[in-house]
N, C-alpha and C. Protein backbone atom coordinates (compact mmCIF):
# COMPACT_ATOMS: atom_id res chain seq x y z
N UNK A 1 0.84 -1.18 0.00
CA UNK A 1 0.00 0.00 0.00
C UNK A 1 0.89 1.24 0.00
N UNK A 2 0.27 1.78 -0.98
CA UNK A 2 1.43 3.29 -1.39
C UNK A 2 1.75 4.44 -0.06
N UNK A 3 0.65 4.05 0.91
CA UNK A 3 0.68 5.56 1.65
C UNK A 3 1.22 4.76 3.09
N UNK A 4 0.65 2.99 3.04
CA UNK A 4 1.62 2.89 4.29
C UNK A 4 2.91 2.65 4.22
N UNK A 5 3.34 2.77 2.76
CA UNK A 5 5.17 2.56 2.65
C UNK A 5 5.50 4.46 2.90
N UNK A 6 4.86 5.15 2.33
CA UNK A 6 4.98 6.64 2.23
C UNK A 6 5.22 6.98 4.47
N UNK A 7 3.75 6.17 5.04
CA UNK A 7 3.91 6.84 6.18
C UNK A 7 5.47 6.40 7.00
N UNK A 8 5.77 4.55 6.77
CA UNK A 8 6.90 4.19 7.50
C UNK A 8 7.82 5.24 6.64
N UNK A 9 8.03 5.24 5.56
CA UNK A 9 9.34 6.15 5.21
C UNK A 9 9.38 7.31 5.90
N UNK A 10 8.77 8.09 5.94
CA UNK A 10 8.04 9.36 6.95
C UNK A 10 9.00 9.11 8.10
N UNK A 11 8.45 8.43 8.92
CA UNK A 11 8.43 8.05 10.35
C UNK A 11 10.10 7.20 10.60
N UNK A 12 10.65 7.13 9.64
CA UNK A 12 11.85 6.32 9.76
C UNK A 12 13.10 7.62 9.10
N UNK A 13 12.55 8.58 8.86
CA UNK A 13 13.19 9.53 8.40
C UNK A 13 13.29 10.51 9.58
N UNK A 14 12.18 10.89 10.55
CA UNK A 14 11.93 11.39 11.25
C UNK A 14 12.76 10.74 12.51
N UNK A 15 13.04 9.84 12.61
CA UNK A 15 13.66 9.18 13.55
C UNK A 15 14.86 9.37 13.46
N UNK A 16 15.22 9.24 12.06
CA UNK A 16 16.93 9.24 12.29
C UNK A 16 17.58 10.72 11.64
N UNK A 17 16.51 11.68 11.21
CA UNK A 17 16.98 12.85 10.96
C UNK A 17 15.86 14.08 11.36
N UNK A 18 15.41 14.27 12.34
CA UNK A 18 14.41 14.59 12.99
C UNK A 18 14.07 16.79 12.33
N UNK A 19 15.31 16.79 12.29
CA UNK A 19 14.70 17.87 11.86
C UNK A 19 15.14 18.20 10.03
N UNK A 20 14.92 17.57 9.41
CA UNK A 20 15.27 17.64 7.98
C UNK A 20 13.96 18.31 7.24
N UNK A 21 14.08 18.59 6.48
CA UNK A 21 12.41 19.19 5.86
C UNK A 21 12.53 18.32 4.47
N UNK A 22 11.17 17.80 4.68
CA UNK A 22 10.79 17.08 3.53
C UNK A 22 9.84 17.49 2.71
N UNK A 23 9.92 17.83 1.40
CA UNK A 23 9.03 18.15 0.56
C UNK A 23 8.41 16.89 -0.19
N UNK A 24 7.09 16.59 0.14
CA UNK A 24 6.36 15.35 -1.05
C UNK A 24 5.12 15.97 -1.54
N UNK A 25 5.79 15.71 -2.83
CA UNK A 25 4.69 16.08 -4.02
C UNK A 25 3.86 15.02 -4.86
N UNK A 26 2.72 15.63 -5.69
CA UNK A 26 2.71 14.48 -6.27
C UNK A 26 2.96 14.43 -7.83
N UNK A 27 3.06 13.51 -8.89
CA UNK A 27 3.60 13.75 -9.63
C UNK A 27 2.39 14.70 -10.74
N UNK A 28 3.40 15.66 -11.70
CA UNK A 28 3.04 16.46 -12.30
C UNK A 28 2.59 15.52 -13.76
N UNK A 29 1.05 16.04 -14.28
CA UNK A 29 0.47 15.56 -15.25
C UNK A 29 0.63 16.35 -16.00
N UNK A 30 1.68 15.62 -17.34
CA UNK A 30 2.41 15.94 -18.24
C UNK A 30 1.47 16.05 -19.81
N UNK A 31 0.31 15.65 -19.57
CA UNK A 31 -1.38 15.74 -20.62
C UNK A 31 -1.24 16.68 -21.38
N UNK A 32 -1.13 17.86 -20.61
CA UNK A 32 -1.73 18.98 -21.27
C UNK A 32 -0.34 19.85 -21.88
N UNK A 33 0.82 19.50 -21.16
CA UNK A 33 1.90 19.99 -22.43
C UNK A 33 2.19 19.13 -23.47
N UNK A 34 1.55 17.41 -23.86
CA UNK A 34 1.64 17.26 -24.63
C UNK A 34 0.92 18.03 -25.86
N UNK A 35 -0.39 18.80 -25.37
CA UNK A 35 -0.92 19.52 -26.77
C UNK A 35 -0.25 20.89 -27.53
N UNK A 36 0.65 21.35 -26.63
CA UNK A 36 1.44 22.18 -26.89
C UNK A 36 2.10 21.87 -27.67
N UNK A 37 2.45 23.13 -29.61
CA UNK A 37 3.29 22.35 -30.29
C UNK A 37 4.45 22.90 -30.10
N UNK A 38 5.49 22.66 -30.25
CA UNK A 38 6.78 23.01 -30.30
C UNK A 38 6.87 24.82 -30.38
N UNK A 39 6.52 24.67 -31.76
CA UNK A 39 6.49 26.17 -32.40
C UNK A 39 5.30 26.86 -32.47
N UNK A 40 4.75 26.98 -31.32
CA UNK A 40 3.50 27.60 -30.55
C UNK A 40 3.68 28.14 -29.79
N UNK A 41 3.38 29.73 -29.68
CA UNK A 41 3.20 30.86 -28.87
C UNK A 41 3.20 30.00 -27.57
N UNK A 42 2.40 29.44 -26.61
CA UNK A 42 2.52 28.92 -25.80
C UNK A 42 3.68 28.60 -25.54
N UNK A 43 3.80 27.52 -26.24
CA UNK A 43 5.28 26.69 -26.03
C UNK A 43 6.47 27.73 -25.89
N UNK A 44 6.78 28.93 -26.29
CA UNK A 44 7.58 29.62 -27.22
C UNK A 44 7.40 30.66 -25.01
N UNK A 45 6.47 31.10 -24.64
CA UNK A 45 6.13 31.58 -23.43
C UNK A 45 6.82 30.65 -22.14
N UNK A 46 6.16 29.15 -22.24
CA UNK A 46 6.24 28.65 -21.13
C UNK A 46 8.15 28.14 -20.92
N UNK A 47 8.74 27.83 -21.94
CA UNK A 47 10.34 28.12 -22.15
C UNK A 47 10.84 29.14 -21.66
N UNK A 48 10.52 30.54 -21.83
CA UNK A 48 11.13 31.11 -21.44
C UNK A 48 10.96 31.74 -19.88
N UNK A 49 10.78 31.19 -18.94
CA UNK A 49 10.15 31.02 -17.73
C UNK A 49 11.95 30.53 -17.02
């Protein structure tokens, strides 16, 4: 189960490095820059970021 391996990792991190800061994300859905074409205003915007 994804969230009780997520909580022991948590809790086993916390133990042996108690004050570390952990960032968990979840993963980014990559969908909607597939409609983006290359050589599209969009595309041509979100690059230069």
């Amino acid at each position: 189960n994804y969230s009780h391996h997520m909580r022991m990792s948590l809790d086993i991190l916390y133990k042996e490095v108690p004050r570390a800061i952990v960032n968990v994300l979840e993963i980014l859905e990559i969908e909607g820059l597939r409609r983006i074409k290359s050589d599209s205003l969009g595309c041509k915007l979100i690059q230069k970021q």
